[in-house]
Protein backbone atom coordinates (compact mmCIF):
# COMPACT_ATOMS: atom_id res chain seq x y z
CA UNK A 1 62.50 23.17 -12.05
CA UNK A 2 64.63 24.56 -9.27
CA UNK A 3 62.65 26.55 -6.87
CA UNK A 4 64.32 29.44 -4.16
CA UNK A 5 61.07 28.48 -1.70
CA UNK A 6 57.33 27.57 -2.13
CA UNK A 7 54.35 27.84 0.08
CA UNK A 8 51.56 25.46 1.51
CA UNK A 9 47.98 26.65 1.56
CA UNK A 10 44.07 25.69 1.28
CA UNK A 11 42.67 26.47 -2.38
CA UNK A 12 39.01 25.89 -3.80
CA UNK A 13 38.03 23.83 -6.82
CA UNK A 14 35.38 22.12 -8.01
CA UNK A 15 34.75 18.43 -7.13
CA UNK A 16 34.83 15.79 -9.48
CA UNK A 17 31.76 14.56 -9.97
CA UNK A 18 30.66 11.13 -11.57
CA UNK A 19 28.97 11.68 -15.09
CA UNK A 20 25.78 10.33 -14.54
CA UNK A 21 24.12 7.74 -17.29
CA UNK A 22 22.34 9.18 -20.29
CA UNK A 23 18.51 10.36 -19.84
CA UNK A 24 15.59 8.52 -20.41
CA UNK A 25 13.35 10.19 -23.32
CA UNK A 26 10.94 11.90 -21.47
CA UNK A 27 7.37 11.20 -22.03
CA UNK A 28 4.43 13.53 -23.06
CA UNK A 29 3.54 14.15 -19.49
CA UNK A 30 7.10 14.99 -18.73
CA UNK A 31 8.09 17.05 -21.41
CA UNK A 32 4.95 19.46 -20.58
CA UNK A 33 5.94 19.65 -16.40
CA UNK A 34 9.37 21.38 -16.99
CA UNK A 35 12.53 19.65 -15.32
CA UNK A 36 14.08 20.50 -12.04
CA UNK A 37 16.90 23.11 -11.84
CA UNK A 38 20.35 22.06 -12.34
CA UNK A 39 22.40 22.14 -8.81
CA UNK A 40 25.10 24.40 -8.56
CA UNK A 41 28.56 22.80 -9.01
CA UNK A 42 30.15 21.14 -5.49
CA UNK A 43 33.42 22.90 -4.80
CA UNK A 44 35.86 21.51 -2.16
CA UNK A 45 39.30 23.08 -0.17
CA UNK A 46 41.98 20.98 -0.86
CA UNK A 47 46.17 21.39 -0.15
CA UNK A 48 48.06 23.71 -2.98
CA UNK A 49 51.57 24.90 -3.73
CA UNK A 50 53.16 28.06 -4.89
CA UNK A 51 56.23 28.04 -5.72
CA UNK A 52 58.88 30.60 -6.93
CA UNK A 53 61.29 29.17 -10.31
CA UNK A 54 65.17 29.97 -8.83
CA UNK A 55 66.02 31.20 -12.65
CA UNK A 56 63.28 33.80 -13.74
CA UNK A 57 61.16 34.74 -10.72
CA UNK A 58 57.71 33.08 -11.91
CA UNK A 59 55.43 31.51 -9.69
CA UNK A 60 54.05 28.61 -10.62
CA UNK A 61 51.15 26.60 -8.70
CA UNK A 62 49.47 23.03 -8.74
CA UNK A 63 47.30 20.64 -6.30
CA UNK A 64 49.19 18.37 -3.90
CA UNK A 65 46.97 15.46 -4.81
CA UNK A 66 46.68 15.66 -8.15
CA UNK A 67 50.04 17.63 -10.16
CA UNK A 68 48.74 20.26 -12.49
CA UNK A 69 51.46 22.66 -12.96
CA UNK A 70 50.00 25.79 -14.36
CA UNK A 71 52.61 28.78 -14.26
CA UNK A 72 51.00 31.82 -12.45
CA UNK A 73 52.79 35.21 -13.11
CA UNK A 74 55.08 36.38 -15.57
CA UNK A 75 57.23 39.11 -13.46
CA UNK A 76 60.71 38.35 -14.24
CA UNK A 77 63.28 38.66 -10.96
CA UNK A 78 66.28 37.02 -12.31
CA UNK A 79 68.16 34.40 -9.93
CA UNK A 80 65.93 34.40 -6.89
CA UNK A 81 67.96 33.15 -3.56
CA UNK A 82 64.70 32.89 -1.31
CA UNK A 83 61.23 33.19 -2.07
CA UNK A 84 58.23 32.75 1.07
CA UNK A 85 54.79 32.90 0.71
CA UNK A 86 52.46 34.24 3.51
CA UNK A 87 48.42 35.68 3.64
CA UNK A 88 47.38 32.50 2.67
CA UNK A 89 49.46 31.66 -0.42
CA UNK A 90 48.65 35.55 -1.92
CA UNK A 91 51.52 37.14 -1.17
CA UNK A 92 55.42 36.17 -1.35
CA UNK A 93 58.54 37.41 -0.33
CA UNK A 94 61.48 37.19 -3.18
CA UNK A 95 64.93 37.95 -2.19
CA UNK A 96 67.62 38.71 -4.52
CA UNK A 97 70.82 39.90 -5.30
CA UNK A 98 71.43 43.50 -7.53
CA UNK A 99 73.72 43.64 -10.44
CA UNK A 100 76.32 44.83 -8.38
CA UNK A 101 76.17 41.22 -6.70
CA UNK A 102 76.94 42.73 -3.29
CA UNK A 103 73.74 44.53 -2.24
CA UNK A 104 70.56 42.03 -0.94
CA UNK A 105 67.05 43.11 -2.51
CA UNK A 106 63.95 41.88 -0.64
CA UNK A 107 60.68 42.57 -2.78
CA UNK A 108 57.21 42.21 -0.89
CA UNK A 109 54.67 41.61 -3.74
CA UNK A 110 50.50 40.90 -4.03
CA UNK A 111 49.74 38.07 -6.22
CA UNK A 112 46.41 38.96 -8.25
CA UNK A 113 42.97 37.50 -7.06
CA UNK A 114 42.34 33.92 -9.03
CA UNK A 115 38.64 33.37 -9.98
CA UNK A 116 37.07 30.00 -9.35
CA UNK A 117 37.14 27.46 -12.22
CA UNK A 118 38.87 30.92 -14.29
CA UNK A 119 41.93 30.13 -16.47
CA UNK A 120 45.30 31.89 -15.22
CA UNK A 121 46.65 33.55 -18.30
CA UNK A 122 50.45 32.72 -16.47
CA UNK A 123 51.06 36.60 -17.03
CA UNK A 124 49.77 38.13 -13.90
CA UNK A 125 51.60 40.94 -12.96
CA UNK A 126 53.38 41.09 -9.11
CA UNK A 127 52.76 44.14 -7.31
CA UNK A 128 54.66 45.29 -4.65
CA UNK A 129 57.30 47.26 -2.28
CA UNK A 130 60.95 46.41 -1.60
CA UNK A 131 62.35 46.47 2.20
CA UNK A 132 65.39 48.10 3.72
CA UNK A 133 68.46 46.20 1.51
CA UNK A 134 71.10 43.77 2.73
CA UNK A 135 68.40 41.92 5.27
CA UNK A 136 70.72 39.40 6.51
CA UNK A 137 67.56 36.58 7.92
CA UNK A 138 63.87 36.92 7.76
CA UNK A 139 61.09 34.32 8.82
CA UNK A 140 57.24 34.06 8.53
CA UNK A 141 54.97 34.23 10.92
CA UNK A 142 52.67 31.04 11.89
CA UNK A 143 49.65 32.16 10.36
CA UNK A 144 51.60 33.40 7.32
CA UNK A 145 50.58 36.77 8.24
CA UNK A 146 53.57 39.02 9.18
CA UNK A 147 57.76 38.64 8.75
CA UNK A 148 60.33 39.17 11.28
CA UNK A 149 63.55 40.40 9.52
CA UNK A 150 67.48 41.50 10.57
CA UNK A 151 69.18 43.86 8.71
CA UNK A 152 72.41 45.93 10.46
CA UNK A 153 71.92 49.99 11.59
CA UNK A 154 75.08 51.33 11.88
CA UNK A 155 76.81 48.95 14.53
CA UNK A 156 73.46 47.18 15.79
CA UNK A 157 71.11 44.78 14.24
CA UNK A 158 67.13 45.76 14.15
CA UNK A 159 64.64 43.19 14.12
CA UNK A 160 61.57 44.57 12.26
CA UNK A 161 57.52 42.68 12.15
CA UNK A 162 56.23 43.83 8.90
CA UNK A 163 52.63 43.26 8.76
CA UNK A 164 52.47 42.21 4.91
CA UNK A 165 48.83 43.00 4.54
CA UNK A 166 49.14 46.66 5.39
CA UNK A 167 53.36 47.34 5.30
CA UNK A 168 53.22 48.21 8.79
CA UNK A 169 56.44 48.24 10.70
CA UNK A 170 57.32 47.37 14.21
CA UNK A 171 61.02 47.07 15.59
CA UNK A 172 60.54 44.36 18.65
CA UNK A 173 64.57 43.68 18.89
CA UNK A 174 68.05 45.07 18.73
CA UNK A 175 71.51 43.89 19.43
CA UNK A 176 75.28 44.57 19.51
CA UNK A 177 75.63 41.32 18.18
CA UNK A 178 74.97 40.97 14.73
CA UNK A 179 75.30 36.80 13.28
CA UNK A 180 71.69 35.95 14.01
CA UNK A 181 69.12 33.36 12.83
CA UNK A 182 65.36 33.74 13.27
CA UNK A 183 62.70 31.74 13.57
CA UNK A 184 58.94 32.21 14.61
CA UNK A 185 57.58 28.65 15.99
CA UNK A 186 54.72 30.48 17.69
CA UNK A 187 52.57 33.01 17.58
CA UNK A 188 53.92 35.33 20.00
CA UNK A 189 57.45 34.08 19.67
CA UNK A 190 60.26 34.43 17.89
CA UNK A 191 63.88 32.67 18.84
CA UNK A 192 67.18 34.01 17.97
CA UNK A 193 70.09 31.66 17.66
CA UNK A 194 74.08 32.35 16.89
CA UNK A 195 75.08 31.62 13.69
CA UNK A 196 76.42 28.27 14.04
CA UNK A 197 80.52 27.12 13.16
CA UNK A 198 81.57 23.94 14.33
CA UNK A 199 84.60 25.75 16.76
CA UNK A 200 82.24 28.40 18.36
CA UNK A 201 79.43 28.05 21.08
CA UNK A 202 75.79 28.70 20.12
CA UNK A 203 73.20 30.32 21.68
CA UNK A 204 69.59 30.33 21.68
CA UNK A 205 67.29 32.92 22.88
CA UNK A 206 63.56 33.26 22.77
CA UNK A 207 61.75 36.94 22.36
CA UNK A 208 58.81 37.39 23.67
CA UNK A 209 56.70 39.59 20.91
CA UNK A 210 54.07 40.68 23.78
CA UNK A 211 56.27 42.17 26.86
CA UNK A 212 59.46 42.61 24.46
CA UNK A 213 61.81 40.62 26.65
CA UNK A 214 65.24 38.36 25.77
CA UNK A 215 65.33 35.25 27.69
CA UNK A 216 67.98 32.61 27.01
CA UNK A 217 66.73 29.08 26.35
CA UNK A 218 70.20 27.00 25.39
CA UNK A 219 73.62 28.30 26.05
CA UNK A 220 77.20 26.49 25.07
CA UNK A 221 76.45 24.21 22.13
CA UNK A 222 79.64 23.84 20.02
CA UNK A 223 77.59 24.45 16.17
CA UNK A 224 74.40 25.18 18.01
CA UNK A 225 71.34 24.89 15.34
CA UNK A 226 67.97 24.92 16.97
CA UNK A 227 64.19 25.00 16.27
CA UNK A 228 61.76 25.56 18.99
CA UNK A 229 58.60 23.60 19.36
CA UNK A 230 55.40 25.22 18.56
CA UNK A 231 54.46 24.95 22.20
CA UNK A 232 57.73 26.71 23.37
CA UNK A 233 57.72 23.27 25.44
CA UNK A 234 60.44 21.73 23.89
CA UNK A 235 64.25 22.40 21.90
CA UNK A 236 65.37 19.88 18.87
CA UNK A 237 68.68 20.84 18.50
CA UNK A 238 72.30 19.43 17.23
CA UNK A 239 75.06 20.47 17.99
CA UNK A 240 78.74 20.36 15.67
CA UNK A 241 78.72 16.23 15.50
CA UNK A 242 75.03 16.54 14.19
CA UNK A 243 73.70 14.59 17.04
CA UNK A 244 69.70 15.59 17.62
CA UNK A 245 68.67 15.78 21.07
CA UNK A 246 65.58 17.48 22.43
CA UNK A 247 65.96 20.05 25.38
CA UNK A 248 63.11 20.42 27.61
CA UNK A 249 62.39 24.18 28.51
CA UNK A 250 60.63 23.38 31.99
CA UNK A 251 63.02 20.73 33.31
CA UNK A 252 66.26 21.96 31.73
CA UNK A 253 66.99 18.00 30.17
CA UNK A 254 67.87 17.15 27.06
CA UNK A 255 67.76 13.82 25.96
CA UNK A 256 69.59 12.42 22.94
CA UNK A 257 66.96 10.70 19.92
CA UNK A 258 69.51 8.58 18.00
CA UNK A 259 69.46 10.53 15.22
CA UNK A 260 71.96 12.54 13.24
CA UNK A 261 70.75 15.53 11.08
CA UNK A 262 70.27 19.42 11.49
CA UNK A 263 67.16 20.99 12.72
CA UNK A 264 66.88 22.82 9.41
CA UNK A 265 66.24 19.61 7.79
CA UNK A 266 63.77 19.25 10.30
CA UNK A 267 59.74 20.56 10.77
CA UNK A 268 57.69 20.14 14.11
CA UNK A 269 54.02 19.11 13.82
CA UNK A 270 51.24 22.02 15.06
CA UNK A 271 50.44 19.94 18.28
CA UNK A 272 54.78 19.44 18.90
CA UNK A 273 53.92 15.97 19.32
CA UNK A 274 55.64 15.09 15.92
CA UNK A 275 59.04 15.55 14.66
CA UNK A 276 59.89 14.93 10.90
CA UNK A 277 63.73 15.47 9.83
CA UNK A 278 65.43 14.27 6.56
CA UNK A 279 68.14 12.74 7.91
CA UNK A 280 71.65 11.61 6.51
CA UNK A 281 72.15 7.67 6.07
CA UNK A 282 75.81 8.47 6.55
CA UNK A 283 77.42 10.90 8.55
CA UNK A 284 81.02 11.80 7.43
CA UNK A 285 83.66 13.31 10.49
CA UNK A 286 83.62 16.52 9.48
CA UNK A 287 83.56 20.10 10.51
CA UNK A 288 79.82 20.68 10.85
CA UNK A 289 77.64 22.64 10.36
CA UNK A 290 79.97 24.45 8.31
CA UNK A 291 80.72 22.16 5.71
CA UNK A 292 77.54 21.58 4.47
CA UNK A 293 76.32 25.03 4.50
CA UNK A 294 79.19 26.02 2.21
CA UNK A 295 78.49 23.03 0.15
CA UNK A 296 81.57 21.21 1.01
CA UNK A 297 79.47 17.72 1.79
CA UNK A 298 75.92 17.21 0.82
CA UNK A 299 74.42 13.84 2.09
CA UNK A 300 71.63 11.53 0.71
CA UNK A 301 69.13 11.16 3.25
CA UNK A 302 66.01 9.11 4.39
CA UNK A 303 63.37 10.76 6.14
CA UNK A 304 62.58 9.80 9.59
CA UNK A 305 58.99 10.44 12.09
CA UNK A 306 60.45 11.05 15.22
CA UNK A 307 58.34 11.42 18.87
CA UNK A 308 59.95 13.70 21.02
CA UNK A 309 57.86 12.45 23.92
CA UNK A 310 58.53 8.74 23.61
CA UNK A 311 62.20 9.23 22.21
CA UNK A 312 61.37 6.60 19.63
CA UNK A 313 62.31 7.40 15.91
CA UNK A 314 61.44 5.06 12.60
CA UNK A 315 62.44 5.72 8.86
CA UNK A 316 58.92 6.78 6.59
CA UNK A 317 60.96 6.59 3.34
CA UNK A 318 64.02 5.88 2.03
CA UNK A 319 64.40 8.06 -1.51
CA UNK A 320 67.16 6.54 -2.69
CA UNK A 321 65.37 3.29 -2.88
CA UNK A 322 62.00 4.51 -4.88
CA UNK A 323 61.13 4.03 -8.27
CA UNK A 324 64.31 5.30 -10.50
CA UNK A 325 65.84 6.21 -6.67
CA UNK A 326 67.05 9.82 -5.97
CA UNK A 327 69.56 10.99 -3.73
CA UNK A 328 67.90 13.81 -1.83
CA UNK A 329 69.62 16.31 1.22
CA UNK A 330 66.56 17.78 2.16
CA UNK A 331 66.20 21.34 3.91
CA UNK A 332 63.03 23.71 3.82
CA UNK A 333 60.79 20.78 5.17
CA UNK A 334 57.17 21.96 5.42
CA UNK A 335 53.67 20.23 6.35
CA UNK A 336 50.06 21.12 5.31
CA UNK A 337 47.97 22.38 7.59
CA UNK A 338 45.88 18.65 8.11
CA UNK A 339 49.50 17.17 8.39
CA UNK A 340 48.75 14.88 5.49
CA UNK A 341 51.54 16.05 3.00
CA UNK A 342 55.50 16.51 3.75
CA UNK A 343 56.95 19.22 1.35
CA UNK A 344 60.56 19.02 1.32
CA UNK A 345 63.56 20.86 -1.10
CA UNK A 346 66.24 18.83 -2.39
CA UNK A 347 69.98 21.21 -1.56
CA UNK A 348 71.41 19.15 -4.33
CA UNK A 349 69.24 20.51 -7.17
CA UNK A 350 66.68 22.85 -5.65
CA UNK A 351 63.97 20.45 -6.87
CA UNK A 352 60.55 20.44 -4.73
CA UNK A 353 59.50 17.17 -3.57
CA UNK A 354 56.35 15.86 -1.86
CA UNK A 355 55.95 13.51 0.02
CA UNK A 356 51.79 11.64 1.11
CA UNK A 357 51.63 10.88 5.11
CA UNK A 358 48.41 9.30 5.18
């Protein structure tokens, strides 16, 4: 099934439990005691996915170590671009485009309360408000718990932090310039880069969500795409050959890793000790970025664990090579929150993939 985006969050369930040998008749004496009390049924957390199906809007879930696709609501949003998830897997973020295929819906909806061990009748019923139209980026917050969004006012883009439990709205940026990116590596921090072409300089900026302040991080990349370290410590970035390097924010170096890829086929690890990127085994002379975001090139990658610290980089999996072998380009690269699972879409079909660490 092609999916427009999925989410990564902790879901109860009851353990397995081994079914134990058949009783013993009980004898006279027995029979008049009375038996002990059954024990209530163990339940465990474990890693689950929601996910949003690209044609019809549905969210469907399952269990990242054991697939049991069950679909989860029956709200139809045709052709579905983008979908996030925040609060925790219960609510998502769908974006879409009207019948007049010019103007850019973005519906915030609730997804219903499950009940442990309950059947999901696959009908639920989404809940929820639409935002300003024609947001041109949005990103999720960390903790899943707020989104930072652009959309244009007149002659100046607005960046907006929507609390998504109560709709609350906070502008925290706005600029002349209006061909921005967003992302939110940390809790207080959101960075703002250029929109990337392979014959213009990029920029990347970091806003500070608590004092409200611009600073510039990275300045003069030819196709500039960057993703700040949870830390804030450190910048993977590439610039138009596709060459990753990692810029250090306190030292103002940037050394090269020996890879070739874009940082949106990339994910940091929580401590920013880790690196994982789905990297091209072939890398085509080009104009990059550009080219691949219009679709011009797609590449079949391996995925690569890369330390930042160390500089040292070795290939985890080659997909290609495994069981029937699949080319993937991966983008949307996500971990769980024990960093035991690598979620990963495939740009070629829109197909989720998984991928077990440990």
């Amino acid at each position: 099934m092609p999916v427009a985006g999925y989410g990564v969050f902790k879901k109860e369930r009851y353990k397995e439990v081994p079914i134990p040998p058949p009783a013993l008749p009980l004898t006279k004496g027995e029979e008049q005691g009375g038996g002990q009390k059954p024990a209530p049924p163990q339940t465990e957390f474990v890693t689950a996915l929601r996910y949003v199906d690209r044609v019809t809007g549905n969210i469907y879930q399952t269990f990242a170590d054991k697939i049991e696709e069950r679909k989860f609501s029956g709200t139809v949003i045709p052709k579905v671009y983008e979908a996030l998830f925040g609060n925790s897997g219960n609510s998502v973020i769908m974006r879409y485009l009207k019948t007049d295929n010019r103007t850019i819906e973005t519906f915030v909806g609730t997804l219903p309360q499950e009940i442990l061990g309950g059947d999901s009748t696959g009908e639920n019923e989404l809940r929820g408000t639409f935002l300003t139209a024609n947001i041109t980026d949005m990103s999720i917050s960390p903790d899943g718990k707020s989104i930072f969004y652009l959309f244009n006012s007149g002659e100046t883009t607005v960046g907006t932090i929507l609390d998504i439990a109560s709709g609350k709205k906070t502008q925290a940026f706005d600029s002349a310039f209006n061909e921005w990116l967003s992302s939110w590596p940390g809790s207080k921090t959101v960075t703002l880069t250029t929109k990337p072409s392979y014959v213009a300089l990029g920029y990347l900026y970091k806003l500070d969500l608590t004092a409200q302040n611009l600073v510039r991080v990275l300045d003069s990349v030819y196709g500039l795409t960057a993703l700040l370290s949870p830390d804030g410590k450190m910048v993977l970035y590439a610039d138009n050959s596709l060459a990753l390097n990692i810029y250090h924010t306190d030292t103002k170096i940037s050394e090269s890793l020996g890879v070739r890829s874009l940082p949106e086929k990339c994910v940091w690890g929580k401590g920013s000790d880790i690196v994982y990127c789905s990297a091209p085994k072939i890398v085509l002379g080009t104009n990059y970025p550009d080219a691949w975001y219009k679709g011009e090139i797609s590449f079949d990658d391996q995925v690569w664990k890369i330390d930042p610290v160390l500089g040292t980089a070795s290939i985890l999996l080659d997909p290609g090579t495994v069981n029937e072998g699949v080319d993937v380009d991966g983008t949307k690269l996500t971990l769980d929150s024990e960093e035991k699972y690598l979620f990963l879409i495939n740009k070629k079909d829109s197909f989720l993939w998984e991928m077990d660490l440990k």
